[in-house]
PDB file of N, CA and C in Angstrom:
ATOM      1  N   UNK A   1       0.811  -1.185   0.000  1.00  0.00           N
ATOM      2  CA  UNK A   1       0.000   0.000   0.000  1.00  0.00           C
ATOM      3  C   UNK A   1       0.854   1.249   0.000  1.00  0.00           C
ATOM      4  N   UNK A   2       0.414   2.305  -0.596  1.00  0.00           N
ATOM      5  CA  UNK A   2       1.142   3.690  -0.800  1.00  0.00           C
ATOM      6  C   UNK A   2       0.060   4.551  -0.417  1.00  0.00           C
ATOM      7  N   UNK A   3       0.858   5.379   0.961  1.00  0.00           N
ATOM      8  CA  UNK A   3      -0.222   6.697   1.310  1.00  0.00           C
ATOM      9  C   UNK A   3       0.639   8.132   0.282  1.00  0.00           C
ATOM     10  N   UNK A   4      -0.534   8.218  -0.362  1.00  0.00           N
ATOM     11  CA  UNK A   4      -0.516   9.437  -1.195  1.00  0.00           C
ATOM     12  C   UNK A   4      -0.764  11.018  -0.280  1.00  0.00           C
ATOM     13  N   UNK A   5      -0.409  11.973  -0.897  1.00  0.00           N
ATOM     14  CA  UNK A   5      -0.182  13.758  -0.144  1.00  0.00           C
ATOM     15  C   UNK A   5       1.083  14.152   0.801  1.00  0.00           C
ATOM     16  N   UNK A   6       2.582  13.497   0.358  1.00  0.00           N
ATOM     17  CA  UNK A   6       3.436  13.311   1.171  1.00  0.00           C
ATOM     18  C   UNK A   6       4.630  14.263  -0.069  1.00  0.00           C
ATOM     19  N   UNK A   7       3.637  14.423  -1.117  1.00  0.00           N
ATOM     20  CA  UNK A   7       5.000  15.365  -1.904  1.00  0.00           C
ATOM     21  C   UNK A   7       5.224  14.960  -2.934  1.00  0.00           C
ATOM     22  N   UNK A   8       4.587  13.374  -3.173  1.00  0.00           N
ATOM     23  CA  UNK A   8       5.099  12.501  -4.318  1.00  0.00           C
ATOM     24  C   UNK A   8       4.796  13.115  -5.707  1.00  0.00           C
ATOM     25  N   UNK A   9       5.316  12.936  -6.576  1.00  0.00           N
ATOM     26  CA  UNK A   9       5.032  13.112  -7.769  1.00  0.00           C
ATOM     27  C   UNK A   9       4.139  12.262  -9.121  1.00  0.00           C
ATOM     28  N   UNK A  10       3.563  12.934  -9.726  1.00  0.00           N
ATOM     29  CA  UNK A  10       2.637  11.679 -10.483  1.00  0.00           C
ATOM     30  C   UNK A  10       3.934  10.813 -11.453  1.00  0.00           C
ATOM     31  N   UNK A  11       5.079  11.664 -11.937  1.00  0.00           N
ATOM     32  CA  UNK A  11       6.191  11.035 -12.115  1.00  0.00           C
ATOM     33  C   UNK A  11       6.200   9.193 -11.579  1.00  0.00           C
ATOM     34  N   UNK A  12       6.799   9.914 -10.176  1.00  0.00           N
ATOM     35  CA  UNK A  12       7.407   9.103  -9.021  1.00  0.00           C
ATOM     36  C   UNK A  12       6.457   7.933  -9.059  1.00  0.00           C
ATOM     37  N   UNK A  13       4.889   8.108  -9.142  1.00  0.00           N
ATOM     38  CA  UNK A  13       4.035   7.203  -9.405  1.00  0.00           C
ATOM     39  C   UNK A  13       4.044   6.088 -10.015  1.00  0.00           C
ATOM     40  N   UNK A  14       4.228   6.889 -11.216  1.00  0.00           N
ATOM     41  CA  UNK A  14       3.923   6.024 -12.753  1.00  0.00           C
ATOM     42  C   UNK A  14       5.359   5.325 -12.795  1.00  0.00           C
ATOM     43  N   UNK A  15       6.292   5.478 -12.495  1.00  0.00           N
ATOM     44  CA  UNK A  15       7.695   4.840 -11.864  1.00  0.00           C
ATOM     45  C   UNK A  15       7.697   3.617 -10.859  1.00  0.00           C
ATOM     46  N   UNK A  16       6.375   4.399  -9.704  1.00  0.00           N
ATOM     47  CA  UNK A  16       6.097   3.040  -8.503  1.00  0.00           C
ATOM     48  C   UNK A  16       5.625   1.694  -9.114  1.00  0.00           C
ATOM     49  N   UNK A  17       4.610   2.283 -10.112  1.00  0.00           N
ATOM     50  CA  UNK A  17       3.612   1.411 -10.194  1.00  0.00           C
ATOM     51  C   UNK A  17       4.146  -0.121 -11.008  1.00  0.00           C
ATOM     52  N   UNK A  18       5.134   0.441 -11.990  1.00  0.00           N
ATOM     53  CA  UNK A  18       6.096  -0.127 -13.117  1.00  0.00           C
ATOM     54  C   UNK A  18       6.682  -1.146 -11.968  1.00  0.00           C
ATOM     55  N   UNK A  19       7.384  -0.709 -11.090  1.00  0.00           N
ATOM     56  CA  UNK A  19       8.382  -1.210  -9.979  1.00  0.00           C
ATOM     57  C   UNK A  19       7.814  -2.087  -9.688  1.00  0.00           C
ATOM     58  N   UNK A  20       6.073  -1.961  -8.837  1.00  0.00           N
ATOM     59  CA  UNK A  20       5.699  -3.110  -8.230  1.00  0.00           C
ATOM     60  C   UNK A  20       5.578  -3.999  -9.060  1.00  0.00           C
ATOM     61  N   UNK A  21       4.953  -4.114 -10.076  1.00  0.00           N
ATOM     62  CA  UNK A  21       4.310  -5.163 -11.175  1.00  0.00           C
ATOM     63  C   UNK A  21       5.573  -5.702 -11.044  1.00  0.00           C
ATOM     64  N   UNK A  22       6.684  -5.577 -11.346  1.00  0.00           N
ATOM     65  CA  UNK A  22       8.151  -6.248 -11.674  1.00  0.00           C
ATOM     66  C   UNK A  22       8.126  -6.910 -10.605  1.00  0.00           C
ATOM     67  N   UNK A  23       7.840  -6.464  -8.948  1.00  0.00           N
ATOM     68  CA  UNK A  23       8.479  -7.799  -8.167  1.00  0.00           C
ATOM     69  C   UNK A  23       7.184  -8.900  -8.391  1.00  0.00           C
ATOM     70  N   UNK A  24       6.113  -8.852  -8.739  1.00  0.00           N
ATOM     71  CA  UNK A  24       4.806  -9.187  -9.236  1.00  0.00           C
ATOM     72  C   UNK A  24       3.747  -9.250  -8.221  1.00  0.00           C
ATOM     73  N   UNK A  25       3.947  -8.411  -7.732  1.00  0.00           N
ATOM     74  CA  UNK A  25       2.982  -8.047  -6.873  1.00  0.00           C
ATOM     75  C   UNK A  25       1.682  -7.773  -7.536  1.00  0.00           C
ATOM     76  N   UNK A  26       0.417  -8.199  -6.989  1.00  0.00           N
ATOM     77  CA  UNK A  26      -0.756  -8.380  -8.176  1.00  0.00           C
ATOM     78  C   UNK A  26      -1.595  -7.399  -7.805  1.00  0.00           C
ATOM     79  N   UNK A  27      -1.226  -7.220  -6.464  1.00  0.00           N
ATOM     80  CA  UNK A  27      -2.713  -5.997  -5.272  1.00  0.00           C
ATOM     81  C   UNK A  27      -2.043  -4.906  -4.638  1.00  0.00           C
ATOM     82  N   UNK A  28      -2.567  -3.825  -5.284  1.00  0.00           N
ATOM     83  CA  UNK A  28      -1.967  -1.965  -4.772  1.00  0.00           C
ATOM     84  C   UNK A  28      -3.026  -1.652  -3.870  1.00  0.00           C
ATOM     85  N   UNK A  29      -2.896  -0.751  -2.779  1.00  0.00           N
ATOM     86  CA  UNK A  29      -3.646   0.121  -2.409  1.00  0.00           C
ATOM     87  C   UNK A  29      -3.160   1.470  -2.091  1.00  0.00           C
ATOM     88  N   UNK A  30      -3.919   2.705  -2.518  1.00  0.00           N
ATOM     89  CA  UNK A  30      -3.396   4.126  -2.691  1.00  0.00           C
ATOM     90  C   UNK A  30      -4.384   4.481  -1.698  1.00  0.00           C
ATOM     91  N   UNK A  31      -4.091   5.599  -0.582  1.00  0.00           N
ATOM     92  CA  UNK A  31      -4.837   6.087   0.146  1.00  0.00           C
ATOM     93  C   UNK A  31      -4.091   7.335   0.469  1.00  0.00           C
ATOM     94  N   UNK A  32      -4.650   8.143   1.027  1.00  0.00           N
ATOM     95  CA  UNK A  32      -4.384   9.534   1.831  1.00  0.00           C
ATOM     96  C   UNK A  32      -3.642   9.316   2.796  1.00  0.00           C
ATOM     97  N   UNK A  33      -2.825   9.876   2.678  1.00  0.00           N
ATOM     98  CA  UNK A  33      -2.167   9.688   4.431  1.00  0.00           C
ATOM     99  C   UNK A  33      -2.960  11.097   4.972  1.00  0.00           C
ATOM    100  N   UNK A  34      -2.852  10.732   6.596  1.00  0.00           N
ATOM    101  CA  UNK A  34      -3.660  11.537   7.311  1.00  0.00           C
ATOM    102  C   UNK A  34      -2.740  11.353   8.442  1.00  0.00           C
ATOM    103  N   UNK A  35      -1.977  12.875   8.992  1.00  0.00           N
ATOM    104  CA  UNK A  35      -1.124  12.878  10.358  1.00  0.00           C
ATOM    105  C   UNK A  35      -2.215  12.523  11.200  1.00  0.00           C
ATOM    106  N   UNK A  36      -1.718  11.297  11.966  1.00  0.00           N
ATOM    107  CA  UNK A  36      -1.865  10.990  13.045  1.00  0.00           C
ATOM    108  C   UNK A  36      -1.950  11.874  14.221  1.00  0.00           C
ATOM    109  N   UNK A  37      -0.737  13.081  14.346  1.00  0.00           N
ATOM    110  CA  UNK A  37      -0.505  13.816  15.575  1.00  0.00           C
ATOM    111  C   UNK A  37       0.433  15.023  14.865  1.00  0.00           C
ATOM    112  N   UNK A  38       0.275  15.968  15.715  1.00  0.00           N
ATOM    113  CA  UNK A  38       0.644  17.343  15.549  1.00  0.00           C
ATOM    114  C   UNK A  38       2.984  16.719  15.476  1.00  0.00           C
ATOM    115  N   UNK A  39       3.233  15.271  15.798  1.00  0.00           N
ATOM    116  CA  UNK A  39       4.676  14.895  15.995  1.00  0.00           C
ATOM    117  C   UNK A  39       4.801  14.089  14.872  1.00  0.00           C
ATOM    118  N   UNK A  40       3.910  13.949  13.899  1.00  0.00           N
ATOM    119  CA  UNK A  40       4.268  13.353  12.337  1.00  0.00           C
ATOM    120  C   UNK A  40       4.221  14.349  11.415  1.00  0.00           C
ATOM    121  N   UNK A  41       4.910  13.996  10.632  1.00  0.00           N
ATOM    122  CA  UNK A  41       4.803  14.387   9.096  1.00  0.00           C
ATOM    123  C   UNK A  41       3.724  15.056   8.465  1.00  0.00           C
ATOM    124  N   UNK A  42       3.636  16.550   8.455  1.00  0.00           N
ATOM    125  CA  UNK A  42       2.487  17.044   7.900  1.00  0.00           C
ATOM    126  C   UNK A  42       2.002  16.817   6.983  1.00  0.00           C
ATOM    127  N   UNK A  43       0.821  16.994   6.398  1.00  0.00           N
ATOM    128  CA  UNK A  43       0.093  16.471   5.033  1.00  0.00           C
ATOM    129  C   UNK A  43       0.493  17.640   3.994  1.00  0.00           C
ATOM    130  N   UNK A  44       0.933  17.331   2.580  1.00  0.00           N
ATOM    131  CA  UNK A  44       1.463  18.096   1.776  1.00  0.00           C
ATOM    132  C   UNK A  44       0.214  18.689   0.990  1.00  0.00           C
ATOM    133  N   UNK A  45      -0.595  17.860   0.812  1.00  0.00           N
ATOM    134  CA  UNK A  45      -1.495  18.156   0.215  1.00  0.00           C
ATOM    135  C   UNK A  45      -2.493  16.837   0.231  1.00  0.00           C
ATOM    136  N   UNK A  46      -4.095  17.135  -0.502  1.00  0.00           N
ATOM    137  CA  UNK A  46      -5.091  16.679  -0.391  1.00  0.00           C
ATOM    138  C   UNK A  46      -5.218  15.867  -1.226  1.00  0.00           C
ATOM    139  N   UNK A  47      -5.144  14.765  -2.118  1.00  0.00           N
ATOM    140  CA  UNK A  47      -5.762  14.261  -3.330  1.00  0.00           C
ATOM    141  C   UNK A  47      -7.145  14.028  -3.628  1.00  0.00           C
ATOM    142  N   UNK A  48      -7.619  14.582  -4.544  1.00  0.00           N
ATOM    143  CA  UNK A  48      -8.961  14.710  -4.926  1.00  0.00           C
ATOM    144  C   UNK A  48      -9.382  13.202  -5.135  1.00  0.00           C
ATOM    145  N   UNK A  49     -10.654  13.032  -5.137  1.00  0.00           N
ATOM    146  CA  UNK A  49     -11.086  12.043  -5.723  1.00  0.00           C
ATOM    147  C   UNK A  49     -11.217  11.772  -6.861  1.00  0.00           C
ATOM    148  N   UNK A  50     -10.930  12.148  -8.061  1.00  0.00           N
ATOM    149  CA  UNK A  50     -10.304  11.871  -9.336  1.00  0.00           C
ATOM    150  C   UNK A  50      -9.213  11.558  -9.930  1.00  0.00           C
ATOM    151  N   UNK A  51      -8.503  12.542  -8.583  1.00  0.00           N
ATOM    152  CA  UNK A  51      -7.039  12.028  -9.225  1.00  0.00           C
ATOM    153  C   UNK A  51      -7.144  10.637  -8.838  1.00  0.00           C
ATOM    154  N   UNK A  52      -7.467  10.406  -7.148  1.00  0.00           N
ATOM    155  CA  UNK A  52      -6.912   8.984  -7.341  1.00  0.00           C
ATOM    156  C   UNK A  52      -7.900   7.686  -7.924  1.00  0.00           C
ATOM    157  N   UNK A  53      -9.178   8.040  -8.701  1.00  0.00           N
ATOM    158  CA  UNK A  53      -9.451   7.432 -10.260  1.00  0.00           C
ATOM    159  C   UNK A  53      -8.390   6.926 -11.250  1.00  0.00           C
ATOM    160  N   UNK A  54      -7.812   8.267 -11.389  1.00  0.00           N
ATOM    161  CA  UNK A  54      -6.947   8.497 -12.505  1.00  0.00           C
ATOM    162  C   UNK A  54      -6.206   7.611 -11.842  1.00  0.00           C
ATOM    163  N   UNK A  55      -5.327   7.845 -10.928  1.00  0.00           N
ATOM    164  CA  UNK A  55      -4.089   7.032 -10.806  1.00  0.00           C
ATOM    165  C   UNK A  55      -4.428   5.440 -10.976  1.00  0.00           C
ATOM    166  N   UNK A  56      -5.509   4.752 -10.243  1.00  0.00           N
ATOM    167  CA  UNK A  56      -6.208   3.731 -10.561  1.00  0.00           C
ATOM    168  C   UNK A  56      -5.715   2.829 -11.400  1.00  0.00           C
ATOM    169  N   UNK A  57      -6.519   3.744 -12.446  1.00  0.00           N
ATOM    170  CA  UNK A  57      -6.342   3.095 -14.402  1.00  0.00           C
ATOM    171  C   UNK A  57      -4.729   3.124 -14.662  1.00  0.00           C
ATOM    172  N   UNK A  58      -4.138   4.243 -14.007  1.00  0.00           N
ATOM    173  CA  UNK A  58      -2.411   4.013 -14.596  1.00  0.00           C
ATOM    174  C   UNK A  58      -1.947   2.602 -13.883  1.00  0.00           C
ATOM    175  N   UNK A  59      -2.509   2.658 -12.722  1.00  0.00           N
ATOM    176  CA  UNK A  59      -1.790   1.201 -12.109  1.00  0.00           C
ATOM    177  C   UNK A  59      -2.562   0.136 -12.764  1.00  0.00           C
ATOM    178  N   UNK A  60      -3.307   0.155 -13.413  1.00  0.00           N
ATOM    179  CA  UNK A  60      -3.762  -0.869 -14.170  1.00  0.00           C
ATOM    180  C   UNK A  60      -3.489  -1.614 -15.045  1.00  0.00           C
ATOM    181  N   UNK A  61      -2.974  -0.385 -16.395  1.00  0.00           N
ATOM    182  CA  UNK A  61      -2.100   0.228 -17.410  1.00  0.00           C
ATOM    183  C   UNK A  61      -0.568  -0.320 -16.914  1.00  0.00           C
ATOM    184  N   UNK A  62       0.012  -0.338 -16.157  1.00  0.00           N
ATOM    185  CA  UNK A  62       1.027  -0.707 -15.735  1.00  0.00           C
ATOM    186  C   UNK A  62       1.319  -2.300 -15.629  1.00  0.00           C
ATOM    187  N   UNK A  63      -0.700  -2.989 -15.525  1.00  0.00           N
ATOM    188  CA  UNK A  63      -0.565  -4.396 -15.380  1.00  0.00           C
ATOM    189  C   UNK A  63      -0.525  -4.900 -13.632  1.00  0.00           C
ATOM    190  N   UNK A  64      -0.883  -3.857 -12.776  1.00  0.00           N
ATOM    191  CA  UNK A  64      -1.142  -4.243 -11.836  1.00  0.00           C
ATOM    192  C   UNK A  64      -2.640  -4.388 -11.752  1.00  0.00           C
ATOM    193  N   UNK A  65      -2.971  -6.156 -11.333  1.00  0.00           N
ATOM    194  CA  UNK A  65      -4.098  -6.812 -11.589  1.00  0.00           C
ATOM    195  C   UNK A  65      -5.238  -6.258 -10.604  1.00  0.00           C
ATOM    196  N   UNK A  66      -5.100  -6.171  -9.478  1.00  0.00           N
ATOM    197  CA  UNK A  66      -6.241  -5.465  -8.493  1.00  0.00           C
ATOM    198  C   UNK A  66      -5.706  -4.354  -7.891  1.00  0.00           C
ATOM    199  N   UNK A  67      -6.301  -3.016  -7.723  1.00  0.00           N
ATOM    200  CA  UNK A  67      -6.430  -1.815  -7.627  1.00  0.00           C
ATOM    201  C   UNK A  67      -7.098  -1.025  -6.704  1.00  0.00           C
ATOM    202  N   UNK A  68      -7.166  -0.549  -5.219  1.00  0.00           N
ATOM    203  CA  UNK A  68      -8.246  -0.026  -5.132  1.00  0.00           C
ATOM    204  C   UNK A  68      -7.235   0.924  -4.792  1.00  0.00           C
ATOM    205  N   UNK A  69      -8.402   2.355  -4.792  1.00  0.00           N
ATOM    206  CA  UNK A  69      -7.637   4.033  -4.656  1.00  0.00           C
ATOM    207  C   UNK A  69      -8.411   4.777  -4.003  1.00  0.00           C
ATOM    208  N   UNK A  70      -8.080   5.366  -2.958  1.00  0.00           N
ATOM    209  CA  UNK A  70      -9.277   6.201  -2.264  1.00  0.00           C
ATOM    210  C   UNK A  70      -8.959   6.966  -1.109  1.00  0.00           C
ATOM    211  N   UNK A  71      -9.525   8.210  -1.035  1.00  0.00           N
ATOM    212  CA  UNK A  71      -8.635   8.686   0.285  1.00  0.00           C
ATOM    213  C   UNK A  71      -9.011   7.857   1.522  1.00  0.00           C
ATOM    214  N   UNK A  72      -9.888   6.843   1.642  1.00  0.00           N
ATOM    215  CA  UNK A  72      -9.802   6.408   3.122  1.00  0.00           C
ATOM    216  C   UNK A  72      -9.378   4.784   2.501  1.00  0.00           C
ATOM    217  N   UNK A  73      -8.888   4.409   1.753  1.00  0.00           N
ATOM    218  CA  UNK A  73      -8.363   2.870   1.409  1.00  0.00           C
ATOM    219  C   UNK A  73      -6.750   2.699   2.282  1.00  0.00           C
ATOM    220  N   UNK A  74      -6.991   1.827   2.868  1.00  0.00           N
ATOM    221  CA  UNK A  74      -5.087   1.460   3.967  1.00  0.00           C
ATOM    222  C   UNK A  74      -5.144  -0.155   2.788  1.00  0.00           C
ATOM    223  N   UNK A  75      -4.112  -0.261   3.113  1.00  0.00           N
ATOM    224  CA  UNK A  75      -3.162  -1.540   3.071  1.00  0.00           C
ATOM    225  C   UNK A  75      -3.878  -2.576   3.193  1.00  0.00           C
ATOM    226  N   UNK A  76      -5.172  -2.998   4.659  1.00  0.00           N
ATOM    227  CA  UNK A  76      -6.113  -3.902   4.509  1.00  0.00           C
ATOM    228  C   UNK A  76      -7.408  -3.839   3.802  1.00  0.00           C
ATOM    229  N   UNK A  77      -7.482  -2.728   3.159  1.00  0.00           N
ATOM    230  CA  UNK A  77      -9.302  -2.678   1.975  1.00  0.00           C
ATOM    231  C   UNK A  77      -9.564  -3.930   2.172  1.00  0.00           C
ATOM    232  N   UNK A  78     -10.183  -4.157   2.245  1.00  0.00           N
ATOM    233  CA  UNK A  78     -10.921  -5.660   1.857  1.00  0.00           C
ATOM    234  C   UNK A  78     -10.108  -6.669   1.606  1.00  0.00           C
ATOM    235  N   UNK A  79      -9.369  -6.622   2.414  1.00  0.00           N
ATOM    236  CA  UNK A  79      -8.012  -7.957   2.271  1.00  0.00           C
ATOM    237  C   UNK A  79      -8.641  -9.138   2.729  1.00  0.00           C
ATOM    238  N   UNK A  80      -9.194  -9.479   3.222  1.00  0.00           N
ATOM    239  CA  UNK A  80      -9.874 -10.904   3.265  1.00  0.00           C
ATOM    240  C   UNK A  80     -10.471 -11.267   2.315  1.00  0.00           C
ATOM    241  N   UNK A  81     -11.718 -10.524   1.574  1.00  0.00           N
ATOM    242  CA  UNK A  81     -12.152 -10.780   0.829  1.00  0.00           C
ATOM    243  C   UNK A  81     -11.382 -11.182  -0.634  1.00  0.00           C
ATOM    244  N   UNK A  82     -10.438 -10.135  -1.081  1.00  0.00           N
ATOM    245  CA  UNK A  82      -9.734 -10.230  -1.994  1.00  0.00           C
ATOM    246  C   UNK A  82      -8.515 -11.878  -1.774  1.00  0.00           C
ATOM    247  N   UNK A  83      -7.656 -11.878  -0.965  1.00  0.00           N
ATOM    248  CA  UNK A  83      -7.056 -12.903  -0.236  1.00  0.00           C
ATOM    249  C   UNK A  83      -7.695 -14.182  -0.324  1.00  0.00           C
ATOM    250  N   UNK A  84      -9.382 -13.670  -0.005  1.00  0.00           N
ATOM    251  CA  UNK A  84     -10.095 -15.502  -0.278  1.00  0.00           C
ATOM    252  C   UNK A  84     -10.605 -15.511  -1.957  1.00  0.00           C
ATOM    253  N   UNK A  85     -10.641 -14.604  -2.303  1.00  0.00           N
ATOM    254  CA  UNK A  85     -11.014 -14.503  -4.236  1.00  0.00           C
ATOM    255  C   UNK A  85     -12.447 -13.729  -4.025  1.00  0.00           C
ATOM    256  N   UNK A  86     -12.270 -13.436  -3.195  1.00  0.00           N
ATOM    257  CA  UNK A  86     -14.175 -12.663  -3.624  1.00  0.00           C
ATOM    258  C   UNK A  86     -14.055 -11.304  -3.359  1.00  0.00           C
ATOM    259  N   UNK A  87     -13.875 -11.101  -4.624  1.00  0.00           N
ATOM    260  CA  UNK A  87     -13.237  -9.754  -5.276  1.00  0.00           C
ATOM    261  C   UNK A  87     -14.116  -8.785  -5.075  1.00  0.00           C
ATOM    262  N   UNK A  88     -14.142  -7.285  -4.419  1.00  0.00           N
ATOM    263  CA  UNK A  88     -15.072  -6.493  -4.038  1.00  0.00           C
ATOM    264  C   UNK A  88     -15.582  -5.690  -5.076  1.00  0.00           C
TER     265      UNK A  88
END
């Protein structure tokens, strides 16, 4: 999983996305990071809900097989479900 609004670039992205497919990793998840506490890492910015549409289809495009993108999606989205095949 990759928390997005940390500075990254759509570059840096379309670079990630290439990367993962290669170790063959089949399942991304893109989400918002959200500081925890006034002692983390501030938020750089917001990602809309389109962009991370858009980014979506590039990780798709890239050949990464399942996808989800969303500002509240972590690392477990629906990991059971997906994990047992019953794809959300």
């Amino acid at each position: 999983g990759v928390m997005l609004g940390l500075g990254e670039t759509r570059e840096e992205l379309i670079e990630l996305f290439a990367d993962v497919r290669e170790t063959g990793c089949g399942i991304l998840t893109l989400g918002q990071y959200l500081r925890p506490s006034p002692k983390h890492i501030e938020v750089q910015r917001f990602v809309p809900p389109a962009e991370f549409a858009e980014l979506k289809l590039s990780a798709e495009r890239a050949g990464i097989a399942t996808v989800f993108a969303g500002p509240w999606v972590r690392s477990s989205y629906h990991a059971g479900e997906v994990a047992h095949g019953l794809a959300v």
